[in-house]
PDB file of N, CA and C in Angstrom:
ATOM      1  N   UNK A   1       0.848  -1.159   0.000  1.00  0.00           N
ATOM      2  CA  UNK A   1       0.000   0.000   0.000  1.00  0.00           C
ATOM      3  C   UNK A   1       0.898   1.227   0.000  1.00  0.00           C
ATOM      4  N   UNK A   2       0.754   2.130  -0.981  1.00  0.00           N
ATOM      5  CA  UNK A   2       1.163   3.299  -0.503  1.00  0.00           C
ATOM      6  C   UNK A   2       0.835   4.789   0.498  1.00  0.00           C
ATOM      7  N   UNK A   3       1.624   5.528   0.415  1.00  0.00           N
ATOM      8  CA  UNK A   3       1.271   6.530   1.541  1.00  0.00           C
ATOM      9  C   UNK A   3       0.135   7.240   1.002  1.00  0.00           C
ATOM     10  N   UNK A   4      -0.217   7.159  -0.515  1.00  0.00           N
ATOM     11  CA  UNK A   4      -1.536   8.438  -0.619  1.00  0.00           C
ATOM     12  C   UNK A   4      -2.491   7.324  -0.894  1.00  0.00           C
ATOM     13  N   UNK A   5      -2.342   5.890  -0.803  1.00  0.00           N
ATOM     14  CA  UNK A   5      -3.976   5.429  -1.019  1.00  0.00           C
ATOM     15  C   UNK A   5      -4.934   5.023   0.731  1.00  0.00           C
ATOM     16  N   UNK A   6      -6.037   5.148   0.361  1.00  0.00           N
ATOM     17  CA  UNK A   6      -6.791   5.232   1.710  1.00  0.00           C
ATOM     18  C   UNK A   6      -6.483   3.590   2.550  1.00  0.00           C
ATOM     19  N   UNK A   7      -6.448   3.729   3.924  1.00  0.00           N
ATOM     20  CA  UNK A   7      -6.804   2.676   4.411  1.00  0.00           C
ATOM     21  C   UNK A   7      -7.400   1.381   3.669  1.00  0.00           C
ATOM     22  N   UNK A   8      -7.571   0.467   4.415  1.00  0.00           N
ATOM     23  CA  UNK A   8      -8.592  -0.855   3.930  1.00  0.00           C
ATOM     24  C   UNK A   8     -10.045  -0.423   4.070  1.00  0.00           C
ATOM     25  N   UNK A   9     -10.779  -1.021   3.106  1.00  0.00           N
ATOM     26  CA  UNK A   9     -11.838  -0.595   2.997  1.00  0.00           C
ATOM     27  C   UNK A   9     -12.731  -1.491   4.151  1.00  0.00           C
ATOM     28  N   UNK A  10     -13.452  -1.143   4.653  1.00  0.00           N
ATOM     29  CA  UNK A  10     -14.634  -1.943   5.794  1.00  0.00           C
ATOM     30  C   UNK A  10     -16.292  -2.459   5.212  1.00  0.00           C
ATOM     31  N   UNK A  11     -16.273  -3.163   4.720  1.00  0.00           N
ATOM     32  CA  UNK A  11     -17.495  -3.438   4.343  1.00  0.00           C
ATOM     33  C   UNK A  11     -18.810  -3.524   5.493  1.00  0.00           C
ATOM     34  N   UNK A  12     -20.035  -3.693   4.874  1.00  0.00           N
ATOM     35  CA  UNK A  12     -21.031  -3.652   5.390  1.00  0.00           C
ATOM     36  C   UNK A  12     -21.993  -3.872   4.576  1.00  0.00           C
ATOM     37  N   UNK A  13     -22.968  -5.054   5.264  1.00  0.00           N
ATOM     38  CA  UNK A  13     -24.242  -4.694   4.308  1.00  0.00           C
ATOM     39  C   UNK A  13     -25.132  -3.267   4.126  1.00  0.00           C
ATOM     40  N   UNK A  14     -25.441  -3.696   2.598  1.00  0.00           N
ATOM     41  CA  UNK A  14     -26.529  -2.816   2.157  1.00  0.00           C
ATOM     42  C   UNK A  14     -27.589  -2.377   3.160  1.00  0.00           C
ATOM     43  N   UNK A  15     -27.571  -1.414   3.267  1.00  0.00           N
ATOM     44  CA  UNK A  15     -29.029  -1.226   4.184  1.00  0.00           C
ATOM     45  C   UNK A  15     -29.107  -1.517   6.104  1.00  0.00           C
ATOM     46  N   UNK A  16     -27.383  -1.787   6.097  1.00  0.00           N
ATOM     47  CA  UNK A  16     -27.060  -1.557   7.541  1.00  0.00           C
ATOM     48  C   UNK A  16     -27.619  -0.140   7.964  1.00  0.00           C
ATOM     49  N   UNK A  17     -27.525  -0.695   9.411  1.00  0.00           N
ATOM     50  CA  UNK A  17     -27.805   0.741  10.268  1.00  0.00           C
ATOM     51  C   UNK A  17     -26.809   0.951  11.321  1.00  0.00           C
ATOM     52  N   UNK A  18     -26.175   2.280  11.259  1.00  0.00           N
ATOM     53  CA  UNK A  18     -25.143   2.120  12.445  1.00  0.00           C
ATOM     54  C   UNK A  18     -25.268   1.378  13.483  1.00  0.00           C
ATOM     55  N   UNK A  19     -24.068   0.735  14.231  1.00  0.00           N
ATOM     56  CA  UNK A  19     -23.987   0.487  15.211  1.00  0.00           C
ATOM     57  C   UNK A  19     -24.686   1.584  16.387  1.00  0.00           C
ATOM     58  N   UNK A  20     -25.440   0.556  16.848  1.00  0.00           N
ATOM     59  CA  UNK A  20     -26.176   1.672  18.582  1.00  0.00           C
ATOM     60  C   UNK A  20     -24.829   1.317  19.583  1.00  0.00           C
ATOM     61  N   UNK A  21     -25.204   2.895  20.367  1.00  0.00           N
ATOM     62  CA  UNK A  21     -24.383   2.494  21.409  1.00  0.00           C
ATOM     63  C   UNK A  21     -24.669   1.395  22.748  1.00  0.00           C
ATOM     64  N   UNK A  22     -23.626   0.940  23.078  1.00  0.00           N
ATOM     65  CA  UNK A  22     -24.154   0.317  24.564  1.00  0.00           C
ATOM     66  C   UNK A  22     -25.119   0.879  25.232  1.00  0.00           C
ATOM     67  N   UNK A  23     -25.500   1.840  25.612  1.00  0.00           N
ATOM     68  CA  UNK A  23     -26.350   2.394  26.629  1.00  0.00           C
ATOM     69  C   UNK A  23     -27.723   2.395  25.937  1.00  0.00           C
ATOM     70  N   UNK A  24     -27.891   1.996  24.892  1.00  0.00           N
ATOM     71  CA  UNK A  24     -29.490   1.662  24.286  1.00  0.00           C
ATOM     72  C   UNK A  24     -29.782   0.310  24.391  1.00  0.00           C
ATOM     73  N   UNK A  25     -28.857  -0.675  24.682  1.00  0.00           N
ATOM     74  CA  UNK A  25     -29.136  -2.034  24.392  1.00  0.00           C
ATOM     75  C   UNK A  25     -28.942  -2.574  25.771  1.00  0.00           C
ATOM     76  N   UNK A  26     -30.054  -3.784  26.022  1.00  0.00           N
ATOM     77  CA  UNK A  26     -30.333  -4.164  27.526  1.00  0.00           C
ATOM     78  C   UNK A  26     -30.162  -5.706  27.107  1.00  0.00           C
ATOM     79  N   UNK A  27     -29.607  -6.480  27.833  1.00  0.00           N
ATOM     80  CA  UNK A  27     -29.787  -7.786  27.539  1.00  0.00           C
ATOM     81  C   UNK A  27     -31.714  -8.310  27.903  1.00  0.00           C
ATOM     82  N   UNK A  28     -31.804  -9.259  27.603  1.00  0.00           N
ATOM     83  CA  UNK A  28     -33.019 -10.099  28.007  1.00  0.00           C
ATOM     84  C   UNK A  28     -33.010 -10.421  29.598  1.00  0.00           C
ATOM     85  N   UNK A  29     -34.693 -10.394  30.595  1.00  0.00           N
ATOM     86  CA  UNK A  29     -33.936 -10.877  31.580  1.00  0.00           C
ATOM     87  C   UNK A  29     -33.811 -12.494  31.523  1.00  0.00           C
ATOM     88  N   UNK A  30     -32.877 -12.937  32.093  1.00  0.00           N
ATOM     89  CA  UNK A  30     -32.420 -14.207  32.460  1.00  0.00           C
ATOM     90  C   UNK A  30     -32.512 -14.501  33.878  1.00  0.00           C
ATOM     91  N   UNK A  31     -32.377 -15.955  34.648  1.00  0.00           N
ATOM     92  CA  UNK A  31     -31.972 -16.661  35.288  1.00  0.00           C
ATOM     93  C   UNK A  31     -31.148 -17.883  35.611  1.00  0.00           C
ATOM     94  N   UNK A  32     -30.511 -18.000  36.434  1.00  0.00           N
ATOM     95  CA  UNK A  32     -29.471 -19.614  35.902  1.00  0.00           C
ATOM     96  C   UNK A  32     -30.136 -20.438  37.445  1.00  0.00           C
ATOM     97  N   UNK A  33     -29.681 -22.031  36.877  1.00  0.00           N
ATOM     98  CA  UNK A  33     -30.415 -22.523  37.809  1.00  0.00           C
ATOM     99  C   UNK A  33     -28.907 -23.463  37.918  1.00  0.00           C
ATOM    100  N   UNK A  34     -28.594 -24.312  38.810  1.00  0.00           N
ATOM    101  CA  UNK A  34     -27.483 -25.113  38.823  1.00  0.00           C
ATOM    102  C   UNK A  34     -28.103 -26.794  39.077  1.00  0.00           C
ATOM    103  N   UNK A  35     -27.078 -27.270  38.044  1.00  0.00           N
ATOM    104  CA  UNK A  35     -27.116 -28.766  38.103  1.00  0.00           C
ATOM    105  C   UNK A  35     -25.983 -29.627  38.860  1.00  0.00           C
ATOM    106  N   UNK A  36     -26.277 -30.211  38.974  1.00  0.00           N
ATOM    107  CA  UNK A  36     -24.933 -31.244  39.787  1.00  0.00           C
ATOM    108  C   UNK A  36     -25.529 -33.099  39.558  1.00  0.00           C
ATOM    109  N   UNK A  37     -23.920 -33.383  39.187  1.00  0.00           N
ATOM    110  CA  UNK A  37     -23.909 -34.805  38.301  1.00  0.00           C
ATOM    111  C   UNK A  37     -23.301 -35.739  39.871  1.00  0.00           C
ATOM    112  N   UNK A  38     -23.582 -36.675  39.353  1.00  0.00           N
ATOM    113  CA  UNK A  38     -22.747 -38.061  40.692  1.00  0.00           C
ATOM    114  C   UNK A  38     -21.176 -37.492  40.398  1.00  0.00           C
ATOM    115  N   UNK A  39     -20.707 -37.122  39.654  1.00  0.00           N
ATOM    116  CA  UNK A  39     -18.889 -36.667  39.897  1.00  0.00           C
ATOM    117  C   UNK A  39     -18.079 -35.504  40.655  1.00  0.00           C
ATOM    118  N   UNK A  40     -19.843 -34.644  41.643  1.00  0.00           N
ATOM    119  CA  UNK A  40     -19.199 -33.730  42.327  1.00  0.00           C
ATOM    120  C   UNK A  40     -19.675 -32.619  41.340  1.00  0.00           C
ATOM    121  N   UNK A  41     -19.379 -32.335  39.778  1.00  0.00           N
ATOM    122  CA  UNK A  41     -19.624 -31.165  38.769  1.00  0.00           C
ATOM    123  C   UNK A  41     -20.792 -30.310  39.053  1.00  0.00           C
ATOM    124  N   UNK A  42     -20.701 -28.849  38.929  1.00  0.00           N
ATOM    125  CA  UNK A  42     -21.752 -28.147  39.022  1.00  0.00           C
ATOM    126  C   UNK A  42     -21.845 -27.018  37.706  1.00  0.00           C
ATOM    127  N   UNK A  43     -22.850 -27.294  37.018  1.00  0.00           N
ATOM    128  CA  UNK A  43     -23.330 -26.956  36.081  1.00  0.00           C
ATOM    129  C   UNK A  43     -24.240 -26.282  35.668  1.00  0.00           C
ATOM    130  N   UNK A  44     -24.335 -24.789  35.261  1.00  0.00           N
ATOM    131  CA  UNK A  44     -24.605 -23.581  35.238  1.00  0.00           C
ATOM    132  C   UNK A  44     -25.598 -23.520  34.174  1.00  0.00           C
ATOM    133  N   UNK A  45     -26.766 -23.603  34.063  1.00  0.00           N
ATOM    134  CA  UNK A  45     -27.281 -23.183  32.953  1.00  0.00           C
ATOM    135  C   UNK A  45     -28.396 -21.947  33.123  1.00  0.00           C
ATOM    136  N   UNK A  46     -27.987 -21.177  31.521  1.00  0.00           N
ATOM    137  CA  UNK A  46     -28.645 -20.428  32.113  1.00  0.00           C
ATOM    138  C   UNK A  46     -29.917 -19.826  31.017  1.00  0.00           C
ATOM    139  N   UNK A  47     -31.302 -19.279  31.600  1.00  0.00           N
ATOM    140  CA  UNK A  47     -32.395 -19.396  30.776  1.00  0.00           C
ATOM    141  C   UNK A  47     -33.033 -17.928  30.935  1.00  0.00           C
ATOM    142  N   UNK A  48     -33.660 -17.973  29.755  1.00  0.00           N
ATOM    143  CA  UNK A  48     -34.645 -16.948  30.125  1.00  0.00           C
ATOM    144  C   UNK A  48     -35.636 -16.603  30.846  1.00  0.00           C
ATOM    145  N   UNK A  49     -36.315 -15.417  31.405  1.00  0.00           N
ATOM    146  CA  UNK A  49     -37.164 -15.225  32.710  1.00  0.00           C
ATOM    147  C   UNK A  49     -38.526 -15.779  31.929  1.00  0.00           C
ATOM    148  N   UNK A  50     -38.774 -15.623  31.089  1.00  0.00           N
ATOM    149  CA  UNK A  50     -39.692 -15.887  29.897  1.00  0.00           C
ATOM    150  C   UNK A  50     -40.705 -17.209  30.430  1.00  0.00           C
ATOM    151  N   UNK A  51     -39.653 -18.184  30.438  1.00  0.00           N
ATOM    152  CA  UNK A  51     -40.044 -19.292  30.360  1.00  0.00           C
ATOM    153  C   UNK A  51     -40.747 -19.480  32.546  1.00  0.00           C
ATOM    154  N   UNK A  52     -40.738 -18.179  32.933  1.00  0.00           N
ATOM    155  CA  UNK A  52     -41.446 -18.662  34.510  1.00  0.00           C
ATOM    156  C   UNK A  52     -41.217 -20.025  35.175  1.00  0.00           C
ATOM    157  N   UNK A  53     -39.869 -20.339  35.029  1.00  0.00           N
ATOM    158  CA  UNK A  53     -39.606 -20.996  36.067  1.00  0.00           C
ATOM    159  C   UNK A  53     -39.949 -22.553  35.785  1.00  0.00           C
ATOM    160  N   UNK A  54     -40.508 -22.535  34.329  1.00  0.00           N
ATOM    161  CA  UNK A  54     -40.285 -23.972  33.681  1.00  0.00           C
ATOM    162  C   UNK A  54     -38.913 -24.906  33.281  1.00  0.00           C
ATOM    163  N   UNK A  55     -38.151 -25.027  33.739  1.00  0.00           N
ATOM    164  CA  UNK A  55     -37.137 -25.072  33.275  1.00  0.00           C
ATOM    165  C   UNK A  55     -36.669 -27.037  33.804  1.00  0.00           C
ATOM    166  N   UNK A  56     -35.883 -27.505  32.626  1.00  0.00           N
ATOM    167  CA  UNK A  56     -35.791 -29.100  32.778  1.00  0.00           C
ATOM    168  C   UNK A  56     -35.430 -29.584  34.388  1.00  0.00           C
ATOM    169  N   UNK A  57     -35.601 -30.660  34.728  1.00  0.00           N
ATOM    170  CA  UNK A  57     -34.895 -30.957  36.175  1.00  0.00           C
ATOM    171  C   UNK A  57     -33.775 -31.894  35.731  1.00  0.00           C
ATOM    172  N   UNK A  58     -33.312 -32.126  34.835  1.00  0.00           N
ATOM    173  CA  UNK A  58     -31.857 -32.771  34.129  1.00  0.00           C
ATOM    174  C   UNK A  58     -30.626 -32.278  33.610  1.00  0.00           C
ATOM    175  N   UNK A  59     -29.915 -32.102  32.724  1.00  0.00           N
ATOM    176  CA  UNK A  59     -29.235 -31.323  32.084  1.00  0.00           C
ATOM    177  C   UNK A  59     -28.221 -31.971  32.150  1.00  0.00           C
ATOM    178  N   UNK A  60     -27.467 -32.152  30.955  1.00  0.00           N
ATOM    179  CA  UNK A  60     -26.022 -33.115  30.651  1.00  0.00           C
ATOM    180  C   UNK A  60     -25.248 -31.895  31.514  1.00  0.00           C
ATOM    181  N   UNK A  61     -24.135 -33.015  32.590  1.00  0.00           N
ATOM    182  CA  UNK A  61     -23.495 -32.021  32.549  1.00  0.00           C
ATOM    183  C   UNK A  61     -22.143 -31.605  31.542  1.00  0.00           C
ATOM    184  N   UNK A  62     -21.518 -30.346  31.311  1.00  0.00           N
ATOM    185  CA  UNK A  62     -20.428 -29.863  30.864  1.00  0.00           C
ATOM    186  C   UNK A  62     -19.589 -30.650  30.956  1.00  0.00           C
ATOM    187  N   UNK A  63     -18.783 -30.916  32.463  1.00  0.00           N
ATOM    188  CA  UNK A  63     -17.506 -31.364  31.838  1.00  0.00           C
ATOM    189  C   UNK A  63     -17.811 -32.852  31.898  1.00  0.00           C
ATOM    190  N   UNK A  64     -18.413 -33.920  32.636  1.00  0.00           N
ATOM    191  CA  UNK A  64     -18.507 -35.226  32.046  1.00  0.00           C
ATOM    192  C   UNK A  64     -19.469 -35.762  31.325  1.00  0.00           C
ATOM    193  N   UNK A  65     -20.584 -35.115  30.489  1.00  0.00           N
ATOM    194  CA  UNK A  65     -21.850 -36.219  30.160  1.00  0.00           C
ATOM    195  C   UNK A  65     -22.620 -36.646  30.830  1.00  0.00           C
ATOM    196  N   UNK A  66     -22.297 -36.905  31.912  1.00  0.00           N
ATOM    197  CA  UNK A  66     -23.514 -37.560  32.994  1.00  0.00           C
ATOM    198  C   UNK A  66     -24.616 -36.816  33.144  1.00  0.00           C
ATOM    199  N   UNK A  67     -25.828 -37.113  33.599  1.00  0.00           N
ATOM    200  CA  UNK A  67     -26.624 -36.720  33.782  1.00  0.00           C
ATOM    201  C   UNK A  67     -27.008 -35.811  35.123  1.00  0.00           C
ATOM    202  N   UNK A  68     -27.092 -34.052  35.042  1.00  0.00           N
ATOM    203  CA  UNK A  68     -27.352 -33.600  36.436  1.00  0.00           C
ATOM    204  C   UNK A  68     -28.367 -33.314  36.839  1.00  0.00           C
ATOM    205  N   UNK A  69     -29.064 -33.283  37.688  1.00  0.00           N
ATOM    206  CA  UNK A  69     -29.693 -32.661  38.737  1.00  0.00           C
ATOM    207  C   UNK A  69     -30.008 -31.671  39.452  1.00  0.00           C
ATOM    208  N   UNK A  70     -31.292 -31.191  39.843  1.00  0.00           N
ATOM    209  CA  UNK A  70     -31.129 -30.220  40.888  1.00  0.00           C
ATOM    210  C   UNK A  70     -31.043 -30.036  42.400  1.00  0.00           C
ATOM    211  N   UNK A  71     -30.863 -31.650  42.709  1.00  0.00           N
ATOM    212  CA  UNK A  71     -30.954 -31.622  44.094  1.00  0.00           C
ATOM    213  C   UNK A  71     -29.191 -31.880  44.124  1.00  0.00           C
ATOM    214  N   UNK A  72     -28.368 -30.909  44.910  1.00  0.00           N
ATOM    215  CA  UNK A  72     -26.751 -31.539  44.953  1.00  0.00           C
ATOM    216  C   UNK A  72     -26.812 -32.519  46.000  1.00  0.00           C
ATOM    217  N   UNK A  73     -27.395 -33.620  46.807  1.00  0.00           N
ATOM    218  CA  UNK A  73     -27.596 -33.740  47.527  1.00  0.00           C
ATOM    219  C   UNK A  73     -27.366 -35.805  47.019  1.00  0.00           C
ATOM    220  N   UNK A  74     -28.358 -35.630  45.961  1.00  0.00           N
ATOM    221  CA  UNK A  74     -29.236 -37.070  45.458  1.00  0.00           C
ATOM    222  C   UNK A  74     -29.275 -36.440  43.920  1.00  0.00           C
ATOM    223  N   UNK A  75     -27.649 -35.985  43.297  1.00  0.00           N
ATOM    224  CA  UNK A  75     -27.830 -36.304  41.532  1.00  0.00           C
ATOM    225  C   UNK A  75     -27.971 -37.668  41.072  1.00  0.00           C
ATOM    226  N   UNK A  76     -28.260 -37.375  39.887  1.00  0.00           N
ATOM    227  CA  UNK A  76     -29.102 -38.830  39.092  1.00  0.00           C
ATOM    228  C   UNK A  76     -27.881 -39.821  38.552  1.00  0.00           C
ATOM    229  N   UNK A  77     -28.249 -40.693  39.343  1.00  0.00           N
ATOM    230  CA  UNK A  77     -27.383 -41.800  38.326  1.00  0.00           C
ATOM    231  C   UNK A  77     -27.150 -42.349  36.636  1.00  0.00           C
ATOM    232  N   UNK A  78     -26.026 -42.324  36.041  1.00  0.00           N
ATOM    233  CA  UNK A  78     -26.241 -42.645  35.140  1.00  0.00           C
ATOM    234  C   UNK A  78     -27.055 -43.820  34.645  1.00  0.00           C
ATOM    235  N   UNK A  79     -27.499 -43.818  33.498  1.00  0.00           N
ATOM    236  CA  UNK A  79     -28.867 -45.017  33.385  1.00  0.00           C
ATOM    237  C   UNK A  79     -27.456 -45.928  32.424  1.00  0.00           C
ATOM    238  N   UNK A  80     -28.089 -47.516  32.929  1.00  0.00           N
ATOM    239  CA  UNK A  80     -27.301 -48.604  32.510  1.00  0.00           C
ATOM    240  C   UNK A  80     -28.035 -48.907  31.380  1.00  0.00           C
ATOM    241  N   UNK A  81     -26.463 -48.714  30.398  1.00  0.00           N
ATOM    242  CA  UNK A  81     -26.404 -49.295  29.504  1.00  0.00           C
ATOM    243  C   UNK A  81     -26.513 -51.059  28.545  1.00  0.00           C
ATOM    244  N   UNK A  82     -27.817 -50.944  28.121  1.00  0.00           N
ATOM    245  CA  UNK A  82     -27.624 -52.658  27.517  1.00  0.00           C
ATOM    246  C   UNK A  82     -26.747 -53.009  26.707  1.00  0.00           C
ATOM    247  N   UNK A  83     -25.940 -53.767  27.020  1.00  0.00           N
ATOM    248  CA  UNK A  83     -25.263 -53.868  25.584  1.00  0.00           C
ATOM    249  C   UNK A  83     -25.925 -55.144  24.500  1.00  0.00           C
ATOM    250  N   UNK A  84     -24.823 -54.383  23.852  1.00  0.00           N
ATOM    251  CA  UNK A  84     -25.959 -55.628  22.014  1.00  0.00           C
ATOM    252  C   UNK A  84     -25.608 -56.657  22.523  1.00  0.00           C
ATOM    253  N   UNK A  85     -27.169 -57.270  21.954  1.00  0.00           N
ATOM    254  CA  UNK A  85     -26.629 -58.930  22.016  1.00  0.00           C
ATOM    255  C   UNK A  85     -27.178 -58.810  20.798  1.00  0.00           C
ATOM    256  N   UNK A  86     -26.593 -60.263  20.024  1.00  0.00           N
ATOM    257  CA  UNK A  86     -26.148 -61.053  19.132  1.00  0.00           C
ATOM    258  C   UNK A  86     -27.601 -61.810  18.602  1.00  0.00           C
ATOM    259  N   UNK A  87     -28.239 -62.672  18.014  1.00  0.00           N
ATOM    260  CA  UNK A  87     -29.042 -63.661  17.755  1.00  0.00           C
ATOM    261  C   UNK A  87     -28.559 -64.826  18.802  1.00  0.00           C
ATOM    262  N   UNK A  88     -27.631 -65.107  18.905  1.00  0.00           N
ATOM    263  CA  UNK A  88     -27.209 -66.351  19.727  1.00  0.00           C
ATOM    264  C   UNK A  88     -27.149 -66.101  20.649  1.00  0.00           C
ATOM    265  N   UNK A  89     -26.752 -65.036  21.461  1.00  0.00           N
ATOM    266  CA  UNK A  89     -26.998 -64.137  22.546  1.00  0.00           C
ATOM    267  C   UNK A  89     -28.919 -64.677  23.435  1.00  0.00           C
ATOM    268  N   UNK A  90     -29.710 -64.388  22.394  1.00  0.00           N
ATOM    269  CA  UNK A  90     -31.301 -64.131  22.652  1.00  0.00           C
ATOM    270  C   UNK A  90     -31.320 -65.533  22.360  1.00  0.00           C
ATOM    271  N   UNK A  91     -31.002 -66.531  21.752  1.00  0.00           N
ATOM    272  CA  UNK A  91     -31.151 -67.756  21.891  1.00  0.00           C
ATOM    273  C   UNK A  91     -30.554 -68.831  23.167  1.00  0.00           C
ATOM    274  N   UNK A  92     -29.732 -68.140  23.561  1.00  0.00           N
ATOM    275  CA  UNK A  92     -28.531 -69.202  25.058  1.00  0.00           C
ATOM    276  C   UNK A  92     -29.916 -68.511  26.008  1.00  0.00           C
ATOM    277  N   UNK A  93     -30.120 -67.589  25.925  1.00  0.00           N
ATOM    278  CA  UNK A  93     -31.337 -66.703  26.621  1.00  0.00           C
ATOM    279  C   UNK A  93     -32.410 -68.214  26.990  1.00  0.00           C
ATOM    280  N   UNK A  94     -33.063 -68.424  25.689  1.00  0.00           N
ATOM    281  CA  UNK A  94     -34.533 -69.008  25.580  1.00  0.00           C
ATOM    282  C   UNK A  94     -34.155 -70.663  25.500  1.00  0.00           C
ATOM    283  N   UNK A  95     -32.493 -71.267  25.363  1.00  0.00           N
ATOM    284  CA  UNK A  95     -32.438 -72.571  25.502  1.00  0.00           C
ATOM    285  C   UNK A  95     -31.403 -73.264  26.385  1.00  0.00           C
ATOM    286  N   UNK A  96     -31.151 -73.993  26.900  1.00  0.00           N
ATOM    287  CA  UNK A  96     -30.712 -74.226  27.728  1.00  0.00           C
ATOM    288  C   UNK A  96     -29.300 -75.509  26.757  1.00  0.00           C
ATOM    289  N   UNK A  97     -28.017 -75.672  27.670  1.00  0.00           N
ATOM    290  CA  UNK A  97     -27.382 -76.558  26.633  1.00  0.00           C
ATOM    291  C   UNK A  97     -28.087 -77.663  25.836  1.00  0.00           C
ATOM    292  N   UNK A  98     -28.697 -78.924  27.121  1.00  0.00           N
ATOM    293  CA  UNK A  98     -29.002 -79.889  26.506  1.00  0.00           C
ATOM    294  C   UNK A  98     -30.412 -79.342  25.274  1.00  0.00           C
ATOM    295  N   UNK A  99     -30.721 -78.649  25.686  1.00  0.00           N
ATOM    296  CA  UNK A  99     -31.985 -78.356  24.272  1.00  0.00           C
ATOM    297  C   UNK A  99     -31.228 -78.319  23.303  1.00  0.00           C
ATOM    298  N   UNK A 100     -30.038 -77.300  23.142  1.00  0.00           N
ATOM    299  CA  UNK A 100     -29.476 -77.362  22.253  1.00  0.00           C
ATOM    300  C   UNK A 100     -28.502 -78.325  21.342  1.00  0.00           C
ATOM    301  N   UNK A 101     -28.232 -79.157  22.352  1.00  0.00           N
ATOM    302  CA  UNK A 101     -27.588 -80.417  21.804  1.00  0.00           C
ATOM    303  C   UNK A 101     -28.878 -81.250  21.034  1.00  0.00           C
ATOM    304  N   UNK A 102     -29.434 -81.481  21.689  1.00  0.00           N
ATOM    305  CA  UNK A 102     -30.811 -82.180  21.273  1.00  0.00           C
ATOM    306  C   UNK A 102     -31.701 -81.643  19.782  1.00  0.00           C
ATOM    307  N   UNK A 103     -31.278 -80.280  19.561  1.00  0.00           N
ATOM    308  CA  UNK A 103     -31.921 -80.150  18.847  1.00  0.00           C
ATOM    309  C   UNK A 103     -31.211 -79.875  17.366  1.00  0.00           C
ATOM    310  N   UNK A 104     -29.871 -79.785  18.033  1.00  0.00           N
ATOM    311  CA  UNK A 104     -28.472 -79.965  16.862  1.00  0.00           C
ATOM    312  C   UNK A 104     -28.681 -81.819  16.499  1.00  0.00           C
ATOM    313  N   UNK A 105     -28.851 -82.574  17.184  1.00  0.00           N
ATOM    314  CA  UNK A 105     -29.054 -83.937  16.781  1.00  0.00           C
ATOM    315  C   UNK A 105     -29.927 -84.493  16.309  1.00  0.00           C
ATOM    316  N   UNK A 106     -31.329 -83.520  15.920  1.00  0.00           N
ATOM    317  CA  UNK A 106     -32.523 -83.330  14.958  1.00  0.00           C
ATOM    318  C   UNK A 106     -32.261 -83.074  14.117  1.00  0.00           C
ATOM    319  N   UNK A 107     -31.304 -82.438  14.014  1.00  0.00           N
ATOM    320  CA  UNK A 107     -31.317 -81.555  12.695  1.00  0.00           C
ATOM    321  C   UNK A 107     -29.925 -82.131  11.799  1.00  0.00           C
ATOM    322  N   UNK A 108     -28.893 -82.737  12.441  1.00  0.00           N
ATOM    323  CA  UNK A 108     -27.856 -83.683  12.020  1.00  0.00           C
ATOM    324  C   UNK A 108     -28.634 -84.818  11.457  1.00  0.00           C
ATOM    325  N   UNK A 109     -29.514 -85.595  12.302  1.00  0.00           N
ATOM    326  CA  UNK A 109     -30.000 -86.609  11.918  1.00  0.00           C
ATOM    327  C   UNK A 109     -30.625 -86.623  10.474  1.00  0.00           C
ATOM    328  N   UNK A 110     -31.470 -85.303  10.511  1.00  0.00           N
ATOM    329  CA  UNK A 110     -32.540 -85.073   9.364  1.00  0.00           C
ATOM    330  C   UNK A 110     -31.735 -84.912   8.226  1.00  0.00           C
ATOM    331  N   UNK A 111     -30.086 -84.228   8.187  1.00  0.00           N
ATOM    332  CA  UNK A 111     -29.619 -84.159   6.722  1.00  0.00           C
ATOM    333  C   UNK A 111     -29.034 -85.330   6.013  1.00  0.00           C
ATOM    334  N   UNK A 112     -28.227 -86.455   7.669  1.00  0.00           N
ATOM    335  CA  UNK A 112     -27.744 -87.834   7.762  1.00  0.00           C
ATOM    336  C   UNK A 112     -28.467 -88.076   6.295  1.00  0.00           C
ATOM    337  N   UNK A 113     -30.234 -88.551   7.224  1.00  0.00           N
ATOM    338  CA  UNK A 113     -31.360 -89.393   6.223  1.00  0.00           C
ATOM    339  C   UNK A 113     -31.402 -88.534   4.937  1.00  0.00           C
ATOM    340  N   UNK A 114     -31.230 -87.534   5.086  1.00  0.00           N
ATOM    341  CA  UNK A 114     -31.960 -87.347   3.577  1.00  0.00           C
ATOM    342  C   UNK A 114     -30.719 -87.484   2.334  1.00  0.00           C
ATOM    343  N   UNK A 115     -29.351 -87.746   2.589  1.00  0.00           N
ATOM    344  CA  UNK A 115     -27.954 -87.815   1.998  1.00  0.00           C
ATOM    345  C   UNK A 115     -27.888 -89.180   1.906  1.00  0.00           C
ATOM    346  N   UNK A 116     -28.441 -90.348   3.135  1.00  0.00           N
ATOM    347  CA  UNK A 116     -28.142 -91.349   2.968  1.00  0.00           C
ATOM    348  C   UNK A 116     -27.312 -91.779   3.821  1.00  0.00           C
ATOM    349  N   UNK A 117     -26.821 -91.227   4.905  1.00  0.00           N
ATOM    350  CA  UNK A 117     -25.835 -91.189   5.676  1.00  0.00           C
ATOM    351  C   UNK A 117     -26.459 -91.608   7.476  1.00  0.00           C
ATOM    352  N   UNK A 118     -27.042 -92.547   7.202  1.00  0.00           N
ATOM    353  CA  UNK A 118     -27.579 -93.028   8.797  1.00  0.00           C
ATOM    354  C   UNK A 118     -26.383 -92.928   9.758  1.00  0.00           C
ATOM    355  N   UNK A 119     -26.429 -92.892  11.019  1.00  0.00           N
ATOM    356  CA  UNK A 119     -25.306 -93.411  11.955  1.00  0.00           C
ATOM    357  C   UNK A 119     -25.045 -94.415  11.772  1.00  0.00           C
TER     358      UNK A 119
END
């Protein structure tokens, strides 16, 4: 850039309106309510007055995920996770070994006969 061309230029949209000063602009009112997780964490959230005091009784907390609370006293335990089961999983479930032997030796038997292959 040289010494006689102007500064950088500052854009703006079309049809802006100056910036107001601080002293015209008020935030919304708000309130914060605090959560607390089983790890001790206390967790700040914060809402508008708007909503009168409706506000969740849960809230993930910030720094671990867990689930907080509003009582610091008795926060909520995390809820246990199922893990996947399998098809064979839901079957050891509904049969017991010998069924299953028994019913592997139905079904051995049945391809035996139909191949030709008796015991």
């Amino acid at each position: 850039m040289s010494a006689n061309s102007p500064g950088p230029i500052r854009g703006s949209k079309i049809g802006a309106s100056a910036p107001r000063p601080d002293s015209q602009v008020s935030d919304a009112p708000r309130f914060s309510v605090n959560y607390y997780c089983e790890n001790g964490h206390v967790t700040k959230a914060v809402f508008s007055a708007n909503i009168k005091g409706d506000y969740p009784e849960e809230w993930s907390c910030e720094k671990c995920g867990q689930p907080a609370g509003l009582d610091a006293e008795n926060p909520p335990v995390e809820p246990k996770t199922v893990p996947f089961k399998t098809h064979l999983d839901y079957v050891k479930e509904r049969r017991s070994d010998e069924d299953g032997e028994r019913i592997l030796d139905e079904a051995l038997d049945k391809l035996r006969n139909r191949f030709g292959r008796a015991r």
